[in-house]
PDB file of N, CA and C in Angstrom:
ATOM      1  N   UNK A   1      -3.873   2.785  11.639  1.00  0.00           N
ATOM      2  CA  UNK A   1      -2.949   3.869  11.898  1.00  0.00           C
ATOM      3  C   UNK A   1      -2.919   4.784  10.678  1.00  0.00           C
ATOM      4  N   UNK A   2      -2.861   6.314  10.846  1.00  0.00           N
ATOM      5  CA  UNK A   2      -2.960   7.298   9.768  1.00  0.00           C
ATOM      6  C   UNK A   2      -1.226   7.518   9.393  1.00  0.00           C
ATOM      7  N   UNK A   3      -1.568   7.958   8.722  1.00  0.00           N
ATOM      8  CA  UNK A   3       0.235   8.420   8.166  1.00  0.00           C
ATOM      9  C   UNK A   3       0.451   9.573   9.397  1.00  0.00           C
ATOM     10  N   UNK A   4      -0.365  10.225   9.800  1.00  0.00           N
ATOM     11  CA  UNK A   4      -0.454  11.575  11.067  1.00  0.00           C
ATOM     12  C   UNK A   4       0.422  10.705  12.037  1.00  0.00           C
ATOM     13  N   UNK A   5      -0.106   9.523  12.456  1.00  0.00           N
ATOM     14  CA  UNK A   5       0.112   8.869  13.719  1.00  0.00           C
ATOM     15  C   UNK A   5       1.265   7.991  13.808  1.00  0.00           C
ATOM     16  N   UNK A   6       1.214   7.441  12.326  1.00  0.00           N
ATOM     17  CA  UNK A   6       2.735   7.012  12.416  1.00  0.00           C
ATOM     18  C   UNK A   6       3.764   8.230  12.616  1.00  0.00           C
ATOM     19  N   UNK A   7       3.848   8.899  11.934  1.00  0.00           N
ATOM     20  CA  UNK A   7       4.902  10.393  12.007  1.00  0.00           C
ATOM     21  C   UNK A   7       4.912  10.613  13.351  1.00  0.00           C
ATOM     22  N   UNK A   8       4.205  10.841  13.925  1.00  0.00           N
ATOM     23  CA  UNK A   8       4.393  10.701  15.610  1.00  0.00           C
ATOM     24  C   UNK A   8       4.458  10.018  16.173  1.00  0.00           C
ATOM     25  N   UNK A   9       4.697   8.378  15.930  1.00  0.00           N
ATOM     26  CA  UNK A   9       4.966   7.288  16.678  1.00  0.00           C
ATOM     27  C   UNK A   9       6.905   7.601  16.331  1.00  0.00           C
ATOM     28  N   UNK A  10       6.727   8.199  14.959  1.00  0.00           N
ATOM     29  CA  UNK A  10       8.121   7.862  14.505  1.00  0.00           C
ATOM     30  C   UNK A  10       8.996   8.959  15.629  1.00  0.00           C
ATOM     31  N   UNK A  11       8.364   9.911  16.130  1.00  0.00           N
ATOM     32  CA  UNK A  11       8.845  11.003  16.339  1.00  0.00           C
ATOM     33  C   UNK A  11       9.212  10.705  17.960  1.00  0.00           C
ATOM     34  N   UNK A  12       8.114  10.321  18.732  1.00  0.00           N
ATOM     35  CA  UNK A  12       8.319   9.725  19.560  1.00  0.00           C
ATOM     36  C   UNK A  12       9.640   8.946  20.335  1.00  0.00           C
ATOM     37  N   UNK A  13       9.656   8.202  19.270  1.00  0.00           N
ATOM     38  CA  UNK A  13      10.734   7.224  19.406  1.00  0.00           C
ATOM     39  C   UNK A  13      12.323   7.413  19.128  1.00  0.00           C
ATOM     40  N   UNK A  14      12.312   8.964  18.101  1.00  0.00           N
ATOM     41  CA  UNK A  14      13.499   9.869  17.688  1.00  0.00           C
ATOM     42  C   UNK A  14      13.170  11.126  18.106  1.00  0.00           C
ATOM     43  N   UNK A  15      13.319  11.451  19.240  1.00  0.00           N
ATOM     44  CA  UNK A  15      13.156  12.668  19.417  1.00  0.00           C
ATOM     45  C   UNK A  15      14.014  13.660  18.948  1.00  0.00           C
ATOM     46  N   UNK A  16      15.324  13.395  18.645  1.00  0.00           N
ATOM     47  CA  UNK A  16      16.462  14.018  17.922  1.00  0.00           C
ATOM     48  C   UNK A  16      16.632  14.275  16.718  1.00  0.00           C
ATOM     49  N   UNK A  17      15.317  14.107  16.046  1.00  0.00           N
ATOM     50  CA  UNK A  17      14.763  14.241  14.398  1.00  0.00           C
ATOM     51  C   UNK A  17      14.031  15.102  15.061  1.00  0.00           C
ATOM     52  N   UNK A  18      13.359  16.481  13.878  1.00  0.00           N
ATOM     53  CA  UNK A  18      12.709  17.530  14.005  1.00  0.00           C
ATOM     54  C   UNK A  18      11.827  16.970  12.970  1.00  0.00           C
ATOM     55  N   UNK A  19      10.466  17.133  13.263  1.00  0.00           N
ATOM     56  CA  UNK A  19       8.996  16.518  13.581  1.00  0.00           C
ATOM     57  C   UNK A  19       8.763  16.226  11.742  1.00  0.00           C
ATOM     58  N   UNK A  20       9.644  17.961  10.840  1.00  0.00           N
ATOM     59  CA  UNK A  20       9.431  18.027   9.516  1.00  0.00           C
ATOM     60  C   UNK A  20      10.162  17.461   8.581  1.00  0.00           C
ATOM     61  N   UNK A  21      11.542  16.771   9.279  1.00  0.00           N
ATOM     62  CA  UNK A  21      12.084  15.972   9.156  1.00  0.00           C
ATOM     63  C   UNK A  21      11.406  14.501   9.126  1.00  0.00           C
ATOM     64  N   UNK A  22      11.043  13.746   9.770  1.00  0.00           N
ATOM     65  CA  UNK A  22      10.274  12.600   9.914  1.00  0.00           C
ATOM     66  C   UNK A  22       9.469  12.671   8.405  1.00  0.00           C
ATOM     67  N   UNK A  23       8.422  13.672   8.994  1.00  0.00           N
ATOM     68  CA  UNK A  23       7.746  13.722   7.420  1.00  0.00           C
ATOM     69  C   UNK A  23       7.861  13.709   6.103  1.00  0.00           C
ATOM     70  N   UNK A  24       9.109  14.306   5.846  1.00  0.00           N
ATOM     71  CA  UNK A  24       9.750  14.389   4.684  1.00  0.00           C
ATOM     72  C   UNK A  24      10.291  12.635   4.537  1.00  0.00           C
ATOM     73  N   UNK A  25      10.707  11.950   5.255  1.00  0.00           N
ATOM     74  CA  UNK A  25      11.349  10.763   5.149  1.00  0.00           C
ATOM     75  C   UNK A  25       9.981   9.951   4.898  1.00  0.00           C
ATOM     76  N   UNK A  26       8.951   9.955   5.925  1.00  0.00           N
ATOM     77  CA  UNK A  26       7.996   8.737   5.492  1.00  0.00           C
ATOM     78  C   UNK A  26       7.307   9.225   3.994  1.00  0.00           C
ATOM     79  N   UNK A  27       6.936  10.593   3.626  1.00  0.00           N
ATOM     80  CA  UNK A  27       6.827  10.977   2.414  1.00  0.00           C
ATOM     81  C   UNK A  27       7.666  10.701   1.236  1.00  0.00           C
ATOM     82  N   UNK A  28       8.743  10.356   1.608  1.00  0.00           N
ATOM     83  CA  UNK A  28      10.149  10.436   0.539  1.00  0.00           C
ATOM     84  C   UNK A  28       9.522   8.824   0.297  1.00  0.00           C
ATOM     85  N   UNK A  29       9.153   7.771   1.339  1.00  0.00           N
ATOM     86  CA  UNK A  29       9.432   6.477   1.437  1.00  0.00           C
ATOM     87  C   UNK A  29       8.110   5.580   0.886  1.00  0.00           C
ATOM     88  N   UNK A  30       6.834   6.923   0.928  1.00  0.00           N
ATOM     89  CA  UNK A  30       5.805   6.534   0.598  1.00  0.00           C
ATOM     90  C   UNK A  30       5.677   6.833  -0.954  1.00  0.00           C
ATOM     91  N   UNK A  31       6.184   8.305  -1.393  1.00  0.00           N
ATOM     92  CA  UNK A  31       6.440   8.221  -2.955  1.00  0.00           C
ATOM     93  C   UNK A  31       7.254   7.116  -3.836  1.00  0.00           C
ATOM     94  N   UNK A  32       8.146   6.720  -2.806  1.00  0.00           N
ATOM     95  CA  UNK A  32       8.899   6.027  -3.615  1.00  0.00           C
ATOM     96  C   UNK A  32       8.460   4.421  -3.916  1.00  0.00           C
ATOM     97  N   UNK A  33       7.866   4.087  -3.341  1.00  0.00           N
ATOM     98  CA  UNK A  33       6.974   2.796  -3.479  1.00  0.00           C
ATOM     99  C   UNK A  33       5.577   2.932  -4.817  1.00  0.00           C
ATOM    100  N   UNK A  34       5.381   4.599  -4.553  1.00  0.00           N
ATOM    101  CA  UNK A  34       4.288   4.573  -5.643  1.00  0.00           C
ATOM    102  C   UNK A  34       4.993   4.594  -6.612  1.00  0.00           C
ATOM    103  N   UNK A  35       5.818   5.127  -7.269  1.00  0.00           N
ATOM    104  CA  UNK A  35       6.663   5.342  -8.103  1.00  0.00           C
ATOM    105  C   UNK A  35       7.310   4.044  -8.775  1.00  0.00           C
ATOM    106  N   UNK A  36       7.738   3.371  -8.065  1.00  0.00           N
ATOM    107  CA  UNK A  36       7.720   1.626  -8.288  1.00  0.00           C
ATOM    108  C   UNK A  36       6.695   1.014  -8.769  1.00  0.00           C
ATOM    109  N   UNK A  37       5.117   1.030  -8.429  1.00  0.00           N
ATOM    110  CA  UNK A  37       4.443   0.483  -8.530  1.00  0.00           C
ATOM    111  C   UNK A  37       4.191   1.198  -9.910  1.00  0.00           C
ATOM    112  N   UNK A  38       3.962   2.582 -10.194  1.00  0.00           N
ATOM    113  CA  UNK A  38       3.536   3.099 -11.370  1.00  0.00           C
ATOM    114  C   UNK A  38       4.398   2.463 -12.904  1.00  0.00           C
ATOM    115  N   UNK A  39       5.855   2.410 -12.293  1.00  0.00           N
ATOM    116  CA  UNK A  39       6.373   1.695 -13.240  1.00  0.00           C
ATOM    117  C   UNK A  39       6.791   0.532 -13.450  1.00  0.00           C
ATOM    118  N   UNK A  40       5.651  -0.440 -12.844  1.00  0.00           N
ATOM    119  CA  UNK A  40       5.381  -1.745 -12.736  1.00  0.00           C
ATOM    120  C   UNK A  40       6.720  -2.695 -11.820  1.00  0.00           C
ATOM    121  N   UNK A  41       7.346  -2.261 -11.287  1.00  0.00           N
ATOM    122  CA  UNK A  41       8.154  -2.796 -10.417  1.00  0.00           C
ATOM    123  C   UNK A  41       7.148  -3.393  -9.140  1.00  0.00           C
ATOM    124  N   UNK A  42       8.208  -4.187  -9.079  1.00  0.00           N
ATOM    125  CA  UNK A  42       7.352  -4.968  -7.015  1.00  0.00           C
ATOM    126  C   UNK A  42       8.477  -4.602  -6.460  1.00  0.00           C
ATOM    127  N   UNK A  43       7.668  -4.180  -5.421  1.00  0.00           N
ATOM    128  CA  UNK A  43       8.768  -3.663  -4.209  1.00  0.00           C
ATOM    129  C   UNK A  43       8.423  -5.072  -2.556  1.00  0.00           C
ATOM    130  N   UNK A  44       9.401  -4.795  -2.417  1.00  0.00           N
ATOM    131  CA  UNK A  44       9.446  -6.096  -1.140  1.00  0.00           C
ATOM    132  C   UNK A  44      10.366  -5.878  -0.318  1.00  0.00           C
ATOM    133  N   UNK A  45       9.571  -5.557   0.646  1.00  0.00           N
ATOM    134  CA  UNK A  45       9.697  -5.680   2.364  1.00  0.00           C
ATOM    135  C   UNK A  45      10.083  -6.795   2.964  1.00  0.00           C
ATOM    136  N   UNK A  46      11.800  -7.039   3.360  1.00  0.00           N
ATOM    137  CA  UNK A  46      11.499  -8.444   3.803  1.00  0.00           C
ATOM    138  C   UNK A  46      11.018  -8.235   5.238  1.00  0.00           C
ATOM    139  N   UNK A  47      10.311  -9.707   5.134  1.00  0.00           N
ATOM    140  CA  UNK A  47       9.883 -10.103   7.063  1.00  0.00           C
ATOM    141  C   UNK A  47       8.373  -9.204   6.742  1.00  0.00           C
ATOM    142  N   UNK A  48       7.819  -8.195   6.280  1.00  0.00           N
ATOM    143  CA  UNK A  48       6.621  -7.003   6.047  1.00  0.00           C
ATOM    144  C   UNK A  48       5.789  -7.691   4.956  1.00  0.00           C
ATOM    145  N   UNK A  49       6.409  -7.729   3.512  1.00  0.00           N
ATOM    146  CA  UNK A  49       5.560  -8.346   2.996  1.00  0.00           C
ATOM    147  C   UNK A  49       5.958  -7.104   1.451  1.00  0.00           C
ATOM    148  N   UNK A  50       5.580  -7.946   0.267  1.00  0.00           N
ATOM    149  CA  UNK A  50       5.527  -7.125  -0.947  1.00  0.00           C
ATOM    150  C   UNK A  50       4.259  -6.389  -1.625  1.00  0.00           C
ATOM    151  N   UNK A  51       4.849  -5.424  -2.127  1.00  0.00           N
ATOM    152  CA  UNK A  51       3.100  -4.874  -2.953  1.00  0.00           C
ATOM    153  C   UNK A  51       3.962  -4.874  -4.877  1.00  0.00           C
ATOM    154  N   UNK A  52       2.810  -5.046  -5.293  1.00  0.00           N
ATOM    155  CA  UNK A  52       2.814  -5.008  -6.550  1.00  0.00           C
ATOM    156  C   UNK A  52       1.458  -5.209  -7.415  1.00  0.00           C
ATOM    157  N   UNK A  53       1.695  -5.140  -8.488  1.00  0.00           N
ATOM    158  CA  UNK A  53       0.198  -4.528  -9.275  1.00  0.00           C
ATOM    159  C   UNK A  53       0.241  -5.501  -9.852  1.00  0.00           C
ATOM    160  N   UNK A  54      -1.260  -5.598  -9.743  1.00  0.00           N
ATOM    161  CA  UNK A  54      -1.964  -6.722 -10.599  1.00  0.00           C
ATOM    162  C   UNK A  54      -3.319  -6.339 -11.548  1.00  0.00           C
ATOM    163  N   UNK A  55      -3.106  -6.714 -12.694  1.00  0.00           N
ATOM    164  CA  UNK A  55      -4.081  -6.061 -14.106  1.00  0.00           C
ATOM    165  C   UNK A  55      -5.377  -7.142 -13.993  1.00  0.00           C
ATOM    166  N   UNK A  56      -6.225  -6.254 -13.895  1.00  0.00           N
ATOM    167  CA  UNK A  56      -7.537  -6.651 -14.500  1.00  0.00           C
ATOM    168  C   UNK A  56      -8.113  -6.456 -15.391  1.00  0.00           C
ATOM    169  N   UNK A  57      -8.503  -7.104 -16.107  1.00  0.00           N
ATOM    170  CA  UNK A  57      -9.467  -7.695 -17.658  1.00  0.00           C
ATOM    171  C   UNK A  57     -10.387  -6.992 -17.403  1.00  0.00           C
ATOM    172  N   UNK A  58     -11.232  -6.266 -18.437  1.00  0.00           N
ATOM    173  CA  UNK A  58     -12.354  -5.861 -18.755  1.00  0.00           C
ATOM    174  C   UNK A  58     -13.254  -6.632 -19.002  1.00  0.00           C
ATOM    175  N   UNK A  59     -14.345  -6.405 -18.533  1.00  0.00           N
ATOM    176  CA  UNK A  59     -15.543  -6.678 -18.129  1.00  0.00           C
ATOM    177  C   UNK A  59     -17.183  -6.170 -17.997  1.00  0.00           C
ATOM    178  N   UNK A  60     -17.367  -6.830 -17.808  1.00  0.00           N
ATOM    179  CA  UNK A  60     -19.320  -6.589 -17.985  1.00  0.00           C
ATOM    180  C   UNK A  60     -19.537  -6.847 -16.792  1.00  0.00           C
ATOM    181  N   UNK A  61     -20.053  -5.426 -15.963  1.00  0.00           N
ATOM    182  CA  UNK A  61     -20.734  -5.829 -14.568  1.00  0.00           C
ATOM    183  C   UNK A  61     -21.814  -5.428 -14.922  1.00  0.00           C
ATOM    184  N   UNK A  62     -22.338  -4.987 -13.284  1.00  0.00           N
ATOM    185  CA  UNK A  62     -24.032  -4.699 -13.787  1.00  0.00           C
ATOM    186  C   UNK A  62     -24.487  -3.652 -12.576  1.00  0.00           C
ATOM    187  N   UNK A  63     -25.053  -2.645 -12.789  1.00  0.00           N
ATOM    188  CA  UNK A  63     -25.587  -1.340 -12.212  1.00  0.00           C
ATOM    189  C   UNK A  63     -26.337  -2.225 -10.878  1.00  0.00           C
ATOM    190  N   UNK A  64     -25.604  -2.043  -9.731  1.00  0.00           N
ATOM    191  CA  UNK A  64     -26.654  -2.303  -8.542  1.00  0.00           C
ATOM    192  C   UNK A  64     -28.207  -1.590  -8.505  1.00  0.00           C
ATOM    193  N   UNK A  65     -28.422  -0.828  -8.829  1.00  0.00           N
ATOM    194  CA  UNK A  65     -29.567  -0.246  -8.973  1.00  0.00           C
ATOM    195  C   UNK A  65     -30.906  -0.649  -9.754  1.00  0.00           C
ATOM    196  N   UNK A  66     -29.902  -0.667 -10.884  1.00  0.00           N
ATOM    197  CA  UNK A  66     -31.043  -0.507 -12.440  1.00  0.00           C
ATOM    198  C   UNK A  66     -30.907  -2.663 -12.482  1.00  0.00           C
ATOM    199  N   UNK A  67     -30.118  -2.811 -12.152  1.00  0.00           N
ATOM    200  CA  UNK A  67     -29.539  -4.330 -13.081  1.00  0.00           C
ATOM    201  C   UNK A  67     -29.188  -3.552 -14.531  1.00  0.00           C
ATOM    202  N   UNK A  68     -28.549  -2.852 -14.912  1.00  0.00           N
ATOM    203  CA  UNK A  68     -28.306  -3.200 -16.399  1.00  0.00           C
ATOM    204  C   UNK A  68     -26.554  -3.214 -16.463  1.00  0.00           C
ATOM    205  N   UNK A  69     -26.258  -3.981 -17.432  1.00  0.00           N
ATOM    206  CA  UNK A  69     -25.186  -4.440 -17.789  1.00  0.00           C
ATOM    207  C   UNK A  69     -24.115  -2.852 -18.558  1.00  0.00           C
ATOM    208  N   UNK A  70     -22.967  -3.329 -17.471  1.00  0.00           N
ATOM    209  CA  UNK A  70     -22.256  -1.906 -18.047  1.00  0.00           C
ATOM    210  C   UNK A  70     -20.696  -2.272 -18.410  1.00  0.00           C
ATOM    211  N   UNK A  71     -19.720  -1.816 -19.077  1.00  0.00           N
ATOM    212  CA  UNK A  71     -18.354  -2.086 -19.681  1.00  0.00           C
ATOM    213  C   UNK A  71     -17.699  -1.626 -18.232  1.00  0.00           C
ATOM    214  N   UNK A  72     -16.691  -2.228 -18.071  1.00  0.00           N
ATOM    215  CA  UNK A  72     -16.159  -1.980 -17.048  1.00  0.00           C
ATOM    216  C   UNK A  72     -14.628  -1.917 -17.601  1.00  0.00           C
ATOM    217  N   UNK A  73     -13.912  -0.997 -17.908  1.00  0.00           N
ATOM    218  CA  UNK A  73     -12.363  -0.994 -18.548  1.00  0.00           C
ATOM    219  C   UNK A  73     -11.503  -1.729 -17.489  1.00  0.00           C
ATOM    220  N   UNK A  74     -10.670  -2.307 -18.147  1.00  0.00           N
ATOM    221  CA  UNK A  74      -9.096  -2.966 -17.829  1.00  0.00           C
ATOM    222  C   UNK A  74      -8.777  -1.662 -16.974  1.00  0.00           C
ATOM    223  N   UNK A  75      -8.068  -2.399 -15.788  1.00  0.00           N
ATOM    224  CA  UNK A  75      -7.589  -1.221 -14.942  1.00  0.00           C
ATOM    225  C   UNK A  75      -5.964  -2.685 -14.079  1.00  0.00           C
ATOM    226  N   UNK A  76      -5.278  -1.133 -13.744  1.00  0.00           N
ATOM    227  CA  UNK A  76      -4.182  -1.651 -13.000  1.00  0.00           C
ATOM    228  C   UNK A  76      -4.550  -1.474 -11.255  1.00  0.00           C
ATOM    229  N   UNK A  77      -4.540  -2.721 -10.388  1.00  0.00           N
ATOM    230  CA  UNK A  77      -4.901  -2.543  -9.031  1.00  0.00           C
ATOM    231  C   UNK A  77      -3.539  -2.936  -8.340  1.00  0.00           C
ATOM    232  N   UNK A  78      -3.573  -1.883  -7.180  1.00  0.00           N
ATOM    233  CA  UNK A  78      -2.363  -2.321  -6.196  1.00  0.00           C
ATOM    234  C   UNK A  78      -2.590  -4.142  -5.503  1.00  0.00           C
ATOM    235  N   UNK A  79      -1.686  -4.819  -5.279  1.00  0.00           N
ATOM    236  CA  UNK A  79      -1.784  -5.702  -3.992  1.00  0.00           C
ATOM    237  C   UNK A  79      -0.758  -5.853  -2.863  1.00  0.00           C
ATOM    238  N   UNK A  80      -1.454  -6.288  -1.918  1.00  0.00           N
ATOM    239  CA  UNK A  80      -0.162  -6.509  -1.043  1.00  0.00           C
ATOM    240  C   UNK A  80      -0.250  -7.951  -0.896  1.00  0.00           C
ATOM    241  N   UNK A  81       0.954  -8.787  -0.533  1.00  0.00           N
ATOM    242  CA  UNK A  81       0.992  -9.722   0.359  1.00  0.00           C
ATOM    243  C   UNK A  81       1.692  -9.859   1.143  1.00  0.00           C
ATOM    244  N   UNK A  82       1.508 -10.467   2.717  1.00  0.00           N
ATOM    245  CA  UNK A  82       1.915 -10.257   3.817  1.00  0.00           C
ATOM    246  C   UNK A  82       3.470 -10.958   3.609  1.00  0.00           C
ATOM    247  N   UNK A  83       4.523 -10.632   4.186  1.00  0.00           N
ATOM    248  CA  UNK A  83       5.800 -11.672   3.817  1.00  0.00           C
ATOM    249  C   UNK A  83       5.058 -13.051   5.455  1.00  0.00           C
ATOM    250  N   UNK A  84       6.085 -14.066   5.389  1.00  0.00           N
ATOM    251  CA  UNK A  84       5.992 -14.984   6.180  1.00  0.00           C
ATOM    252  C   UNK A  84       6.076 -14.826   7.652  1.00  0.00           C
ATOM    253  N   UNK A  85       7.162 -13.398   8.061  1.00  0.00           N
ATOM    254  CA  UNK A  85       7.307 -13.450   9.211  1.00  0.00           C
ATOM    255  C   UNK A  85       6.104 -12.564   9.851  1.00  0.00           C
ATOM    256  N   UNK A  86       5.673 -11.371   9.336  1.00  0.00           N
ATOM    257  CA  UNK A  86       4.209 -11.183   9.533  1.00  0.00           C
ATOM    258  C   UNK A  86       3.425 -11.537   9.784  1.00  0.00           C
ATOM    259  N   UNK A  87       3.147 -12.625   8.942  1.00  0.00           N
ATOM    260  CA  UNK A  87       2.074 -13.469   8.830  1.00  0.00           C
ATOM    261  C   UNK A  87       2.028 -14.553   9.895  1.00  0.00           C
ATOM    262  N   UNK A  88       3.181 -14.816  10.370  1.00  0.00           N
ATOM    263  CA  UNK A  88       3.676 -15.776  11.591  1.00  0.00           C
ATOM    264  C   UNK A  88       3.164 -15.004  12.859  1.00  0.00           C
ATOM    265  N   UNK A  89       3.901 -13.529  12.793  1.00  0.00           N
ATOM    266  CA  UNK A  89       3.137 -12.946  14.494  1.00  0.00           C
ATOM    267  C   UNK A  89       1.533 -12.227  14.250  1.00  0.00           C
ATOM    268  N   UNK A  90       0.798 -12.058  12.902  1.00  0.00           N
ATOM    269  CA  UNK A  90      -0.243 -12.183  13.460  1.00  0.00           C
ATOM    270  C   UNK A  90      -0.767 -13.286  13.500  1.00  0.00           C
ATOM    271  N   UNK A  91      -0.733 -14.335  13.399  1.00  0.00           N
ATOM    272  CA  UNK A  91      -1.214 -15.491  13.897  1.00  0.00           C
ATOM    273  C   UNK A  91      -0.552 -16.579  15.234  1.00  0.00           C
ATOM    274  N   UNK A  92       0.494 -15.776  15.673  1.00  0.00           N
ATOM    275  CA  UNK A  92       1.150 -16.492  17.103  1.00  0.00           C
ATOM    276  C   UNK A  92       0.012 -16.088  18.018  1.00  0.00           C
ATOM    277  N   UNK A  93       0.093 -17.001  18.722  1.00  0.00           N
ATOM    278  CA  UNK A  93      -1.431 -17.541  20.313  1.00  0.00           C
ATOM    279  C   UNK A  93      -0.530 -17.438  21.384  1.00  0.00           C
TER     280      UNK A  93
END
């Protein structure tokens, strides 16, 4: 699902919200999670699941191409993990 399609699932379902309205809210809701994450906070969704950043060590990979060995800098990566109840209905049969 695109952020396009959610906004119109959202819209859908509230028709009594005006369309630029919606947007502004999932925008308001999507900055604000980055904004958390930038300043190392975890944010958590209950029942959805949490995201938070996890640091990686620098390293020596290696050029798919050439094979030669290259520095790879320490970097900060997003993660998610699913919470339990999620994780329960995608796996209910």
């Amino acid at each position: 699902m695109t952020k396009s399609e959610l906004v119109q699932k959202l819209s859908d379902r509230n028709p009594h919200l005006f369309l630029r309205d919606i947007e502004r809210i999932v925008d308001t809701f999507f900055e604000a999670i980055s904004e958390a994450l930038i300043n190392g906070d975890r944010v958590e969704l209950r029942g959805f699941g949490a995201f938070s950043v996890k640091k990686r060590d620098a390293r020596v990979g290696r050029n798919p191409r050439t094979g030669e060995s290259v520095q790879v800098p320490p970097k900060n990566m997003p993660f998610f993990k699913t919470g339990k109840q999620l994780h329960e209905r995608l796996n209910d049969e």
